[in-house]
N, C-alpha and C. Protein backbone atom coordinates (compact mmCIF):
# COMPACT_ATOMS: atom_id res chain seq x y z
N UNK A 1 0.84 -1.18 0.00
CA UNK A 1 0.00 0.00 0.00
C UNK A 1 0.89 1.25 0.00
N UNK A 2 0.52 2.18 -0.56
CA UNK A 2 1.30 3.39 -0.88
C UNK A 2 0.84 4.39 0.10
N UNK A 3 1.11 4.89 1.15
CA UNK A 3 1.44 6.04 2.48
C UNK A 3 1.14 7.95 1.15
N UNK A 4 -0.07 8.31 1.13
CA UNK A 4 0.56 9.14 0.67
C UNK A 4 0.05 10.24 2.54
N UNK A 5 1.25 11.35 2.64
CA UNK A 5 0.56 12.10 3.75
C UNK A 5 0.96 13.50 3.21
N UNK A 6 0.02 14.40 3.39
CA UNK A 6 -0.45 15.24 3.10
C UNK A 6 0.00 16.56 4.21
N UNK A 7 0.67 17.25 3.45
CA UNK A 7 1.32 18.30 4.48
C UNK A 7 0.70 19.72 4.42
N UNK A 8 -0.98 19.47 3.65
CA UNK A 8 -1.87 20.69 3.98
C UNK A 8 -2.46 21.21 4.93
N UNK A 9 -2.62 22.59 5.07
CA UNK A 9 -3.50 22.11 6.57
C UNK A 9 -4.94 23.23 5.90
N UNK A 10 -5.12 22.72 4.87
CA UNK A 10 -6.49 22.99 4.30
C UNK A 10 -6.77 21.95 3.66
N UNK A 11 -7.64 21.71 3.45
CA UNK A 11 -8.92 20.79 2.72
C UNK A 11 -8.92 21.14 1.00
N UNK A 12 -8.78 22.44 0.35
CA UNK A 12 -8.66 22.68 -0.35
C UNK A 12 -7.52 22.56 -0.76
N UNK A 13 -6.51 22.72 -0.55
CA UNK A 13 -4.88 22.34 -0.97
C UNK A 13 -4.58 21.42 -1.04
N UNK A 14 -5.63 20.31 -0.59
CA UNK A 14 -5.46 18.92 -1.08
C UNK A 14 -5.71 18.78 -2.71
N UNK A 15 -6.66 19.73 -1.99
CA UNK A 15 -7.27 19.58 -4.53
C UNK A 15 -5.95 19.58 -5.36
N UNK A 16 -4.87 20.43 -4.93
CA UNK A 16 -3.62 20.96 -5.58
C UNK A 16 -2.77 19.89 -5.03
N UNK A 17 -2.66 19.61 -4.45
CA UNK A 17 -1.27 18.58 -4.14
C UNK A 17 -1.55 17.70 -3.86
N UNK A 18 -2.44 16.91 -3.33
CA UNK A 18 -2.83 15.56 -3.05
C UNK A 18 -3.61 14.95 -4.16
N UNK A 19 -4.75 15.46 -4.74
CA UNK A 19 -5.39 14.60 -5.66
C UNK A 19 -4.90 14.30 -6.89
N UNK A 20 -3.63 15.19 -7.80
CA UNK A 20 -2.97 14.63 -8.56
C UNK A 20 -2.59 13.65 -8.62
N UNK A 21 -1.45 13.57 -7.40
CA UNK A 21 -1.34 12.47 -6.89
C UNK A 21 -2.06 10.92 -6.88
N UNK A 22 -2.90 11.32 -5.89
CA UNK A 22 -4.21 9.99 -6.09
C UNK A 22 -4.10 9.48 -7.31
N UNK A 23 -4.74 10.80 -7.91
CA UNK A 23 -5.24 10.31 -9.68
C UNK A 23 -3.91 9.38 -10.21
N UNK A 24 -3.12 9.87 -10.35
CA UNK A 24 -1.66 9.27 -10.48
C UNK A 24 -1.81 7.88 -9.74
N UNK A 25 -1.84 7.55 -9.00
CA UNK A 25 -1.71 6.06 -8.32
C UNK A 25 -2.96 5.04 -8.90
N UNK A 26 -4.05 5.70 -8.82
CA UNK A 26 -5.25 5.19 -9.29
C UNK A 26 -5.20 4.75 -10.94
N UNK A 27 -4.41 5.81 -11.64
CA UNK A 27 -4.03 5.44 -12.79
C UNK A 27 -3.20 4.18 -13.02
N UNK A 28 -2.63 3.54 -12.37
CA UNK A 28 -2.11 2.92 -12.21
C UNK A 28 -1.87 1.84 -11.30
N UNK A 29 -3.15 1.24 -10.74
CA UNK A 29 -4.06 0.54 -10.49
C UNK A 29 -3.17 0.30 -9.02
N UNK A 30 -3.01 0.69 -8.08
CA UNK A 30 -2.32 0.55 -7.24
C UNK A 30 -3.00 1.06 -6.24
N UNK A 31 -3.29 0.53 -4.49
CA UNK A 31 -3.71 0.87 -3.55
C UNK A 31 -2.77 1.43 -2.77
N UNK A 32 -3.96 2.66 -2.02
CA UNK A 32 -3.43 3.96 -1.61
C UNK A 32 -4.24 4.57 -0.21
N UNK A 33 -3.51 5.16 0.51
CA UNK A 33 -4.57 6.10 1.60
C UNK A 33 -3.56 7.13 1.55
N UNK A 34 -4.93 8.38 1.92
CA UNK A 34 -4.14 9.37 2.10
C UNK A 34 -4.49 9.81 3.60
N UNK A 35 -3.40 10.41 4.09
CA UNK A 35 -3.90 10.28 5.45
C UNK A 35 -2.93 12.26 5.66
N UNK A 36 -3.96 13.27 6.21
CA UNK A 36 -3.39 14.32 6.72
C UNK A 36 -2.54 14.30 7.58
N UNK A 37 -1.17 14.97 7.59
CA UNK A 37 0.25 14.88 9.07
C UNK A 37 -0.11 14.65 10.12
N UNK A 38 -1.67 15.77 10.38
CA UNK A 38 -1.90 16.22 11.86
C UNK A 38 -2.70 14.51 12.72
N UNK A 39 -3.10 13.99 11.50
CA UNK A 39 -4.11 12.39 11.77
C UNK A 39 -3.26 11.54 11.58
N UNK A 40 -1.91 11.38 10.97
CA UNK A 40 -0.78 10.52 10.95
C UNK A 40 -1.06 9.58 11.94
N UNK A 41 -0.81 7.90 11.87
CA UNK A 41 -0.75 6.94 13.44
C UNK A 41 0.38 6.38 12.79
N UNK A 42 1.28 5.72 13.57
CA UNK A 42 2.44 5.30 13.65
C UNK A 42 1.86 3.35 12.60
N UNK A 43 0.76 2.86 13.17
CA UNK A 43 0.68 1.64 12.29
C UNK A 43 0.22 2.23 11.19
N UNK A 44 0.13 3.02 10.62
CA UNK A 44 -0.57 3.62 9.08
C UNK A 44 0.86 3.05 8.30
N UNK A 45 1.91 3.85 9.03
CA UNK A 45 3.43 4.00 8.66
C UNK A 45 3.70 3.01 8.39
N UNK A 46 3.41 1.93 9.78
CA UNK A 46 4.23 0.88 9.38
C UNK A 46 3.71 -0.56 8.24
N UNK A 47 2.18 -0.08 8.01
CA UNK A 47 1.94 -0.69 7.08
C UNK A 47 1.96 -0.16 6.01
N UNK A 48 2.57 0.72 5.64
CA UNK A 48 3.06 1.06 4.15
C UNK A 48 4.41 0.22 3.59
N UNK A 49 3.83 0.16 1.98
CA UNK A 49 5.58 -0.28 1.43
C UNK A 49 6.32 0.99 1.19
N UNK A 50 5.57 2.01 0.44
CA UNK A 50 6.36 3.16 0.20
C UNK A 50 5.28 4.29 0.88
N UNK A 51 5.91 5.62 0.54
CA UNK A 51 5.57 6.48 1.32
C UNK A 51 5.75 7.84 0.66
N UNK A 52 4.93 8.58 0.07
CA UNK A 52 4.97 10.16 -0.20
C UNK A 52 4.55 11.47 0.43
N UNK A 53 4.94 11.96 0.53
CA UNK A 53 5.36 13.12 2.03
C UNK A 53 5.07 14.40 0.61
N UNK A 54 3.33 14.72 0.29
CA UNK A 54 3.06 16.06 -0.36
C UNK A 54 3.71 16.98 -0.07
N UNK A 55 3.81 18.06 -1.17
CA UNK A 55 4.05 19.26 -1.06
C UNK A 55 2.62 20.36 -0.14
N UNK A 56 2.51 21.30 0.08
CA UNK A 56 1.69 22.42 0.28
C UNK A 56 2.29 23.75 -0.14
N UNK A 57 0.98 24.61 0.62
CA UNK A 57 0.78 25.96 -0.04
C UNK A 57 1.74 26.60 0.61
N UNK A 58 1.93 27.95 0.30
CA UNK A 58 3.50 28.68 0.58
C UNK A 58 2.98 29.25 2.18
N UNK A 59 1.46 29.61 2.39
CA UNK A 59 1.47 30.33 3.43
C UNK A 59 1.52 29.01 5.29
N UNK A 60 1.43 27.73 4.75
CA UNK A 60 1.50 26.99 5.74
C UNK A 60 2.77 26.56 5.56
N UNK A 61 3.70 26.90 5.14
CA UNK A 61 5.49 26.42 5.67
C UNK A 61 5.75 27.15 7.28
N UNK A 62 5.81 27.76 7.74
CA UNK A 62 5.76 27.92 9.06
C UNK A 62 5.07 27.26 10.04
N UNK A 63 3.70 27.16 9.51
CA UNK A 63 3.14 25.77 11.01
C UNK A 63 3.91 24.71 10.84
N UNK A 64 3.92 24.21 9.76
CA UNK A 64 4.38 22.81 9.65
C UNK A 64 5.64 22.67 10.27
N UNK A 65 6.67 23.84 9.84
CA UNK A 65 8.16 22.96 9.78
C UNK A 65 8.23 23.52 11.42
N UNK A 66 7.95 24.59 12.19
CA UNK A 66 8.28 24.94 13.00
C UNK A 66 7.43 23.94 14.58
N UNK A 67 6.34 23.83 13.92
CA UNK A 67 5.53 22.97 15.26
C UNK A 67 5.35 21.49 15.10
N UNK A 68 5.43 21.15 14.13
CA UNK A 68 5.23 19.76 14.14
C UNK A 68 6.53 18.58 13.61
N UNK A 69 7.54 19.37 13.40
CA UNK A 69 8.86 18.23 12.81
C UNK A 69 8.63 17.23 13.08
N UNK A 70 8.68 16.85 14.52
CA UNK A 70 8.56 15.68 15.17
C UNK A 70 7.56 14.65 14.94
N UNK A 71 6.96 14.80 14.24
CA UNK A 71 5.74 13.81 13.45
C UNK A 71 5.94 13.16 12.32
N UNK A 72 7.65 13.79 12.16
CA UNK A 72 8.24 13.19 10.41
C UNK A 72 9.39 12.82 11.13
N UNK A 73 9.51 12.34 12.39
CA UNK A 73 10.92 12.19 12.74
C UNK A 73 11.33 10.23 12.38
N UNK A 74 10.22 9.85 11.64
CA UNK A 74 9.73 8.53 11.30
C UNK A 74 10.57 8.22 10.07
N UNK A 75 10.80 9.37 9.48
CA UNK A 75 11.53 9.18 7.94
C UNK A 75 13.38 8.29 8.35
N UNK A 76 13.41 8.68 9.13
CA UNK A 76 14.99 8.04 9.96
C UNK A 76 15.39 6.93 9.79
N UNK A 77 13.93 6.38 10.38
CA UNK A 77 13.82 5.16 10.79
C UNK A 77 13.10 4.32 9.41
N UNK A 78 12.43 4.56 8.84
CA UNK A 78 11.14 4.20 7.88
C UNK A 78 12.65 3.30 6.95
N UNK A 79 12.37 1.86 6.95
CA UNK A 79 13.25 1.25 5.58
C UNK A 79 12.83 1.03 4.35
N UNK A 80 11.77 1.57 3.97
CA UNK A 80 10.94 1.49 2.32
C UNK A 80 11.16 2.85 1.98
N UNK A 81 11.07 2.78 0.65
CA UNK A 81 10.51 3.94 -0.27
C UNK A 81 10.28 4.76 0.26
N UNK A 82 10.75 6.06 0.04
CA UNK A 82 9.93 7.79 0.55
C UNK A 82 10.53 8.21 -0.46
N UNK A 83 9.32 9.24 -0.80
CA UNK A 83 9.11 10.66 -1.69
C UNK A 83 8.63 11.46 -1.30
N UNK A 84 9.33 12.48 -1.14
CA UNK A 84 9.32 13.87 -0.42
C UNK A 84 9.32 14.99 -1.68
N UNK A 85 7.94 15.66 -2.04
CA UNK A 85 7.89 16.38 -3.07
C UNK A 85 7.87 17.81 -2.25
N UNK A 86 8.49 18.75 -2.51
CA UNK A 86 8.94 20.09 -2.28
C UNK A 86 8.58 20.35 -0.88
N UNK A 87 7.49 20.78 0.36
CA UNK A 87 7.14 20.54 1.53
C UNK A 87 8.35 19.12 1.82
N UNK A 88 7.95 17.79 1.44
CA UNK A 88 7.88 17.05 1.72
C UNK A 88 9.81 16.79 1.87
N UNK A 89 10.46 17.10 0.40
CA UNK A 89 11.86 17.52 0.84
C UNK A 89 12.55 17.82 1.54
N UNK A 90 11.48 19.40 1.96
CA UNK A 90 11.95 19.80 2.85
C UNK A 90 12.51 19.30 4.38
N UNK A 91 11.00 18.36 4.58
CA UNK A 91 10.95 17.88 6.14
C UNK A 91 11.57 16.90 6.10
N UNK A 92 12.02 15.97 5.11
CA UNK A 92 13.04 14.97 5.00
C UNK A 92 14.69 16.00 5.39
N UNK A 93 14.73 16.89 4.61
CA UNK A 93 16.27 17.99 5.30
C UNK A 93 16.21 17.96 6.32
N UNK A 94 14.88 18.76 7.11
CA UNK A 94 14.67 18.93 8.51
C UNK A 94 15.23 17.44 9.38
N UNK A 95 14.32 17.16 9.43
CA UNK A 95 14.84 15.84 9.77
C UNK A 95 16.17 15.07 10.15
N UNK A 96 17.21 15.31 8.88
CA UNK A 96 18.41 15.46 8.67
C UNK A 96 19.53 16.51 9.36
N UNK A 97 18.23 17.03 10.33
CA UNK A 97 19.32 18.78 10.87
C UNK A 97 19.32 19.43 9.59
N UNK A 98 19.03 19.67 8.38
CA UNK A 98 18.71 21.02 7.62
C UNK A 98 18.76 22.03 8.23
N UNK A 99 19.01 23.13 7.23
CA UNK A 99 18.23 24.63 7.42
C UNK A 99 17.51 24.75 6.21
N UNK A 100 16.37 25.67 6.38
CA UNK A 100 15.58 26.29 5.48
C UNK A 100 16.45 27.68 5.39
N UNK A 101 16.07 27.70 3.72
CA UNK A 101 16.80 28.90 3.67
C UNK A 101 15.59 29.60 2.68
N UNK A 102 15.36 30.98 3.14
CA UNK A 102 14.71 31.58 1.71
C UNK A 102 14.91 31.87 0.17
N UNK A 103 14.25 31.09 -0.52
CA UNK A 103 14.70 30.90 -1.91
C UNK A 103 13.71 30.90 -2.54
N UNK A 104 13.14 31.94 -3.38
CA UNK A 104 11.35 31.53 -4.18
C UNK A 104 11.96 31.52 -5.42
N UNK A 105 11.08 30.39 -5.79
CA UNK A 105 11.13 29.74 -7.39
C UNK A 105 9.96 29.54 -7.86
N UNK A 106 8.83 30.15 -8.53
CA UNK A 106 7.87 29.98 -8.94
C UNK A 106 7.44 29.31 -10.38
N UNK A 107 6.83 28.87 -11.19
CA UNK A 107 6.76 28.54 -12.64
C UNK A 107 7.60 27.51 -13.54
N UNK A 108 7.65 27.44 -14.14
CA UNK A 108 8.73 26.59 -14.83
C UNK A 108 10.16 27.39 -14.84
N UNK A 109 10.65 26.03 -14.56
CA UNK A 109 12.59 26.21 -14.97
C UNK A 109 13.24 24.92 -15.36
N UNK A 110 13.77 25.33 -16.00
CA UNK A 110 14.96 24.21 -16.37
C UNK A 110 15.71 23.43 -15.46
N UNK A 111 16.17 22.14 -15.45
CA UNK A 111 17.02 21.56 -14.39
C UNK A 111 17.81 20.70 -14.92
N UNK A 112 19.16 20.52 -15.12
CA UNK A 112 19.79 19.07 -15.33
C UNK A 112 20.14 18.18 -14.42
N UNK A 113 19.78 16.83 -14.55
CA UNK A 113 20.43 15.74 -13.71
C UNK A 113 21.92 15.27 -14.18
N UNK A 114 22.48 15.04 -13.08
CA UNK A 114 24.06 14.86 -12.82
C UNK A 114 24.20 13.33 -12.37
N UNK A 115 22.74 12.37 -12.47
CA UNK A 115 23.05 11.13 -11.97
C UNK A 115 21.41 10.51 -12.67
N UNK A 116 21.60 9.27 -12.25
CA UNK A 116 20.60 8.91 -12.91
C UNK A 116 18.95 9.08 -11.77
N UNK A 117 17.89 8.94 -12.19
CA UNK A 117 17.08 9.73 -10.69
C UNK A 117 15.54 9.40 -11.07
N UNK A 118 15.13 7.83 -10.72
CA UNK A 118 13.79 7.85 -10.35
C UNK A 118 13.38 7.94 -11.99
N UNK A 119 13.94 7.09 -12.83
CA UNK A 119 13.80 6.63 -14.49
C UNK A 119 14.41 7.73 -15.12
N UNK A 120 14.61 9.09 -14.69
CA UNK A 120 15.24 9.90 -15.40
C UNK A 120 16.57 9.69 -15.65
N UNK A 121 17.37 9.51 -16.83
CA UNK A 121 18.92 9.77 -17.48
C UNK A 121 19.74 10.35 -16.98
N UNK A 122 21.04 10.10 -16.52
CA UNK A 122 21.84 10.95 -16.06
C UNK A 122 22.47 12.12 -17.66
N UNK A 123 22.77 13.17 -16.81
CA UNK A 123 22.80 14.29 -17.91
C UNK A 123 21.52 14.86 -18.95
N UNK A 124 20.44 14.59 -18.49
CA UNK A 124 18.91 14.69 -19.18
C UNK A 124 18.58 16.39 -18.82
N UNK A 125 18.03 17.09 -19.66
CA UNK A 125 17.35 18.14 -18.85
C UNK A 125 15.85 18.30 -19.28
N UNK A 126 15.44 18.80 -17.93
CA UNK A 126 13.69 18.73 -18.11
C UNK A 126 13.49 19.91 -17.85
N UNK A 127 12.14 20.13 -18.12
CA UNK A 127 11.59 21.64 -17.47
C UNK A 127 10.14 21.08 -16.74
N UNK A 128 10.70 21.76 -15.36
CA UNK A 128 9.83 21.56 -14.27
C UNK A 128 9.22 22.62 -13.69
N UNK A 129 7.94 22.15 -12.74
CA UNK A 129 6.83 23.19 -12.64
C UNK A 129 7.37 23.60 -10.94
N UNK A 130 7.80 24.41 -10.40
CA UNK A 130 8.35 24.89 -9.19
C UNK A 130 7.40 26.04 -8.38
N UNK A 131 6.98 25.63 -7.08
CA UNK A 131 6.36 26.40 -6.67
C UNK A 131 6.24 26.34 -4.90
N UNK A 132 7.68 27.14 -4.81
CA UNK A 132 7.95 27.13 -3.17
C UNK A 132 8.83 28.27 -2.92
N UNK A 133 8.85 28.63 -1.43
CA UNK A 133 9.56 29.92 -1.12
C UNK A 133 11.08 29.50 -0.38
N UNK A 134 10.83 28.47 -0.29
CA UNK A 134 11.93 27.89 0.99
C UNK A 134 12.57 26.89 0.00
N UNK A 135 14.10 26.46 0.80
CA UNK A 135 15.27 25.45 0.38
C UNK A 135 16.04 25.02 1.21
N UNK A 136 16.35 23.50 1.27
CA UNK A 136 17.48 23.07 1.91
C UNK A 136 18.52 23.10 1.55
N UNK A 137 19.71 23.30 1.85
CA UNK A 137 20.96 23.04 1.19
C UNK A 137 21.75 21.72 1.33
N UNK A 138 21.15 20.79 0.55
CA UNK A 138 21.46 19.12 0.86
C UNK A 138 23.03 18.84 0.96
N UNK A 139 23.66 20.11 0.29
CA UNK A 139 25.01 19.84 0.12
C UNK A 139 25.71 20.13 1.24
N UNK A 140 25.49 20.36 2.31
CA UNK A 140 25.57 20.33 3.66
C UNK A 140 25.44 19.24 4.60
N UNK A 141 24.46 18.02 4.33
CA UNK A 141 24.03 17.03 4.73
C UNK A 141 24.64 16.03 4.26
N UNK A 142 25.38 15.32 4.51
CA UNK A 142 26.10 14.48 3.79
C UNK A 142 25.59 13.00 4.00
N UNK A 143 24.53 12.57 4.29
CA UNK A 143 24.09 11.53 3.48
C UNK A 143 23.37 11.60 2.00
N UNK A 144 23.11 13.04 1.68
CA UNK A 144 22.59 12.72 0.59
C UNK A 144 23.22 13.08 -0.83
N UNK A 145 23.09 13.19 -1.58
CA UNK A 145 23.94 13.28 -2.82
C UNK A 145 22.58 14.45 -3.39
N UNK A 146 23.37 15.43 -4.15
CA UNK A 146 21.97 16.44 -5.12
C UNK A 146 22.46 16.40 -6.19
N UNK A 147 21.28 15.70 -6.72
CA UNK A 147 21.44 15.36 -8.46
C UNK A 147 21.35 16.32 -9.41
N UNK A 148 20.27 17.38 -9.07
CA UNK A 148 19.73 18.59 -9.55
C UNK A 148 20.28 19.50 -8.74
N UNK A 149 20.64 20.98 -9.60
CA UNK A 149 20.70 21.95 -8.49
C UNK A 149 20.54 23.45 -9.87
N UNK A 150 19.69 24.13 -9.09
CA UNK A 150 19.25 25.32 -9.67
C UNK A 150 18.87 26.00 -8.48
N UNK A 151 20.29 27.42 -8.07
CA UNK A 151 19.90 28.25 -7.39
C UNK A 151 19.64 27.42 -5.59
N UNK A 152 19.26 26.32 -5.71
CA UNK A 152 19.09 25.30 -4.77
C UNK A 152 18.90 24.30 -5.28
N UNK A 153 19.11 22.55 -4.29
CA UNK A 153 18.62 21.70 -4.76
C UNK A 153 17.49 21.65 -4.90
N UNK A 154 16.98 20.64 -6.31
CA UNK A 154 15.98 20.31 -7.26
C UNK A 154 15.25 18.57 -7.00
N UNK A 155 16.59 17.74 -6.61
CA UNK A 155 16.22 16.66 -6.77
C UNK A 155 17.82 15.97 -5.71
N UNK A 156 17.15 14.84 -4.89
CA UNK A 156 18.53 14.42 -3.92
C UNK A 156 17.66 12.79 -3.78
N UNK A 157 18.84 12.38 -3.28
CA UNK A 157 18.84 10.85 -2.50
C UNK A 157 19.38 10.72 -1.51
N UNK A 158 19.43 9.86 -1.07
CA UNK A 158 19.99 9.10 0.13
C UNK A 158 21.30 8.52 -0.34
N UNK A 159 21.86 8.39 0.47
CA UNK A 159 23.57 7.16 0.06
C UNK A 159 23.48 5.87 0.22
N UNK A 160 22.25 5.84 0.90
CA UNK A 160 21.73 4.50 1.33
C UNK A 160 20.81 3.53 1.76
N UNK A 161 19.65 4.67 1.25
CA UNK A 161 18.26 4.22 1.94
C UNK A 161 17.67 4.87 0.49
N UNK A 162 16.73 4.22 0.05
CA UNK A 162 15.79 4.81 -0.53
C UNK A 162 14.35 5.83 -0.30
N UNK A 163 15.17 7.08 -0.44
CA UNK A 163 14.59 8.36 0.31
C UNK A 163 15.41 9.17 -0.82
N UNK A 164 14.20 9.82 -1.23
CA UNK A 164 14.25 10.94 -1.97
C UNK A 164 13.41 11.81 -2.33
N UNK A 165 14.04 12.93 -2.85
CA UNK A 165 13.27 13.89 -2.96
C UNK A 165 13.68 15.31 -3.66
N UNK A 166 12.43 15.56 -4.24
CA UNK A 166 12.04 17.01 -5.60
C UNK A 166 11.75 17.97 -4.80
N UNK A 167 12.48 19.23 -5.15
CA UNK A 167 11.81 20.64 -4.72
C UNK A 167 10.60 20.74 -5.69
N UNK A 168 10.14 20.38 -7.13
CA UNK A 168 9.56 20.84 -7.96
C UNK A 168 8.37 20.06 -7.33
N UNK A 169 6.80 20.51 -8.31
CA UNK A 169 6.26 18.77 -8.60
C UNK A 169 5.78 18.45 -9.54
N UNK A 170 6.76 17.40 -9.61
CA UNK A 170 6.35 16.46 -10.97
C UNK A 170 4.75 15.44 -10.53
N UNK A 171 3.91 16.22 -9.92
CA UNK A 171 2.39 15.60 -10.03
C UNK A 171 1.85 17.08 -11.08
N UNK A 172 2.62 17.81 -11.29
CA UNK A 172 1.77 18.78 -12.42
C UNK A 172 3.30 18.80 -14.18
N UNK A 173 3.91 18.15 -13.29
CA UNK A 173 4.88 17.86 -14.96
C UNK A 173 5.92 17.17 -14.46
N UNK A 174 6.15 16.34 -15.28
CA UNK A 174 7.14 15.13 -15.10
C UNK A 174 6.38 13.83 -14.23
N UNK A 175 5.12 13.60 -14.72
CA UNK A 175 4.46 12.50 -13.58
C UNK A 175 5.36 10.89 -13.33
N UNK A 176 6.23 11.34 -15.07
CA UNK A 176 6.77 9.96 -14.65
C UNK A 176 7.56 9.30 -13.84
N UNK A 177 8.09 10.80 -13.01
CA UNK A 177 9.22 10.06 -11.67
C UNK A 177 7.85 9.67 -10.67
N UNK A 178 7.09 10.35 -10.37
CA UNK A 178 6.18 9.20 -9.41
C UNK A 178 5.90 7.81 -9.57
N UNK A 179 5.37 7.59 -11.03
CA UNK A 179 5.34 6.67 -11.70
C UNK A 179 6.25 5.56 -11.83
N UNK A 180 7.49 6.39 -11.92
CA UNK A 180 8.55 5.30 -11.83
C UNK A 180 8.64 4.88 -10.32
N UNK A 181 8.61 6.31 -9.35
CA UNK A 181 9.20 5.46 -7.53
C UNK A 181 7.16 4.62 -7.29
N UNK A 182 6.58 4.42 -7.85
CA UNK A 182 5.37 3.36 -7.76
C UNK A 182 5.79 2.26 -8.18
N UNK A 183 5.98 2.26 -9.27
CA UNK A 183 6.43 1.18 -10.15
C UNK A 183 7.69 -0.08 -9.90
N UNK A 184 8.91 0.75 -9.56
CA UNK A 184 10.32 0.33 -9.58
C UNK A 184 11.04 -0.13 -8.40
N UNK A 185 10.44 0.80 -7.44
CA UNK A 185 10.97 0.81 -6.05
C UNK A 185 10.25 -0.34 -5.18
């Protein structure tokens, strides 16, 4: 079963970041719950195989990262699959001891990969749909490697766990890296 959790804290911002999603999994005949951060239970977690950690809206990055970290402090520990789309990146950094740093990237931009990343080609460039105010600087964190980097990282992994994660989201362009961490992982 696929973990997706939802880092809105509106009902409506699910329409934008969560139900793509869905649609995306459903397309692809695969069972799913979505479950909001704040309703998170620890057996939800542990009966997932993989796990996607939504993006949200720009004006709830402060509740989230500042009051609730500790509700993602699961990603550590978690040995399956995680995808952390832009929010969701983020709190995977956090997690990691990150800093957020202010960085707005709105609309499409260009990005090249420097490794191979979730079916994408190493040396490939795409144009992705970006829409966040905040950034980690993964290159600080040294378990993870950043495949992408524009202005900030774009796209990172783990060195050793399968955990990763997009500043962009590819649930409004590029669906096929979801597709692929459904599929492959």
């Amino acid at each position: 079963m696929i973990l997706i959790i939802s880092t809105c804290n509106e009902k409506l911002h699910e329409l934008e970041f969560v139900k793509p999603i869905e649609n995306i999994i459903k397309n692809n005949k695969l069972k799913y719950k979505s479950v909001n951060y704040k309703k998170l239970l620890k057996n939800e977690i542990d009966k997932a195989d993989k796990i996607i950690i939504t993006g949200t809206s720009l004006k709830d990055n402060d509740f989230i990262y500042k009051n609730n970290i500790k509700k993602f402090e699961f990603i550590k520990y978690f040995n399956k699959p995680i995808l952390g789309i832009c929010a969701g990146m983020h709190l995977i950094g956090l997690v990691y001891q990150g800093k957020l740093e202010n960085i707005k990237q709105i609309g499409p931009i260009d990005i090249e990969f420097t490794d191979n990343f979730l079916g994408i080609e190493k040396n490939s460039k795409h144009q992705v749909y970006s829409l966040h105010g905040l950034c980690i600087d993964f290159t600080k964190i040294n378990v993870f490697n950043v495949l992408s980097y524009v202005s900030c990282p774009q796209a990172i992994k783990h060195n050793s766990k399968e955990i990763y994660g997009v500043l962009f989201h590819p649930e409004v362009k590029n669906k096929k890296i979801i597709e692929y961490f459904l599929k492959f992982l």
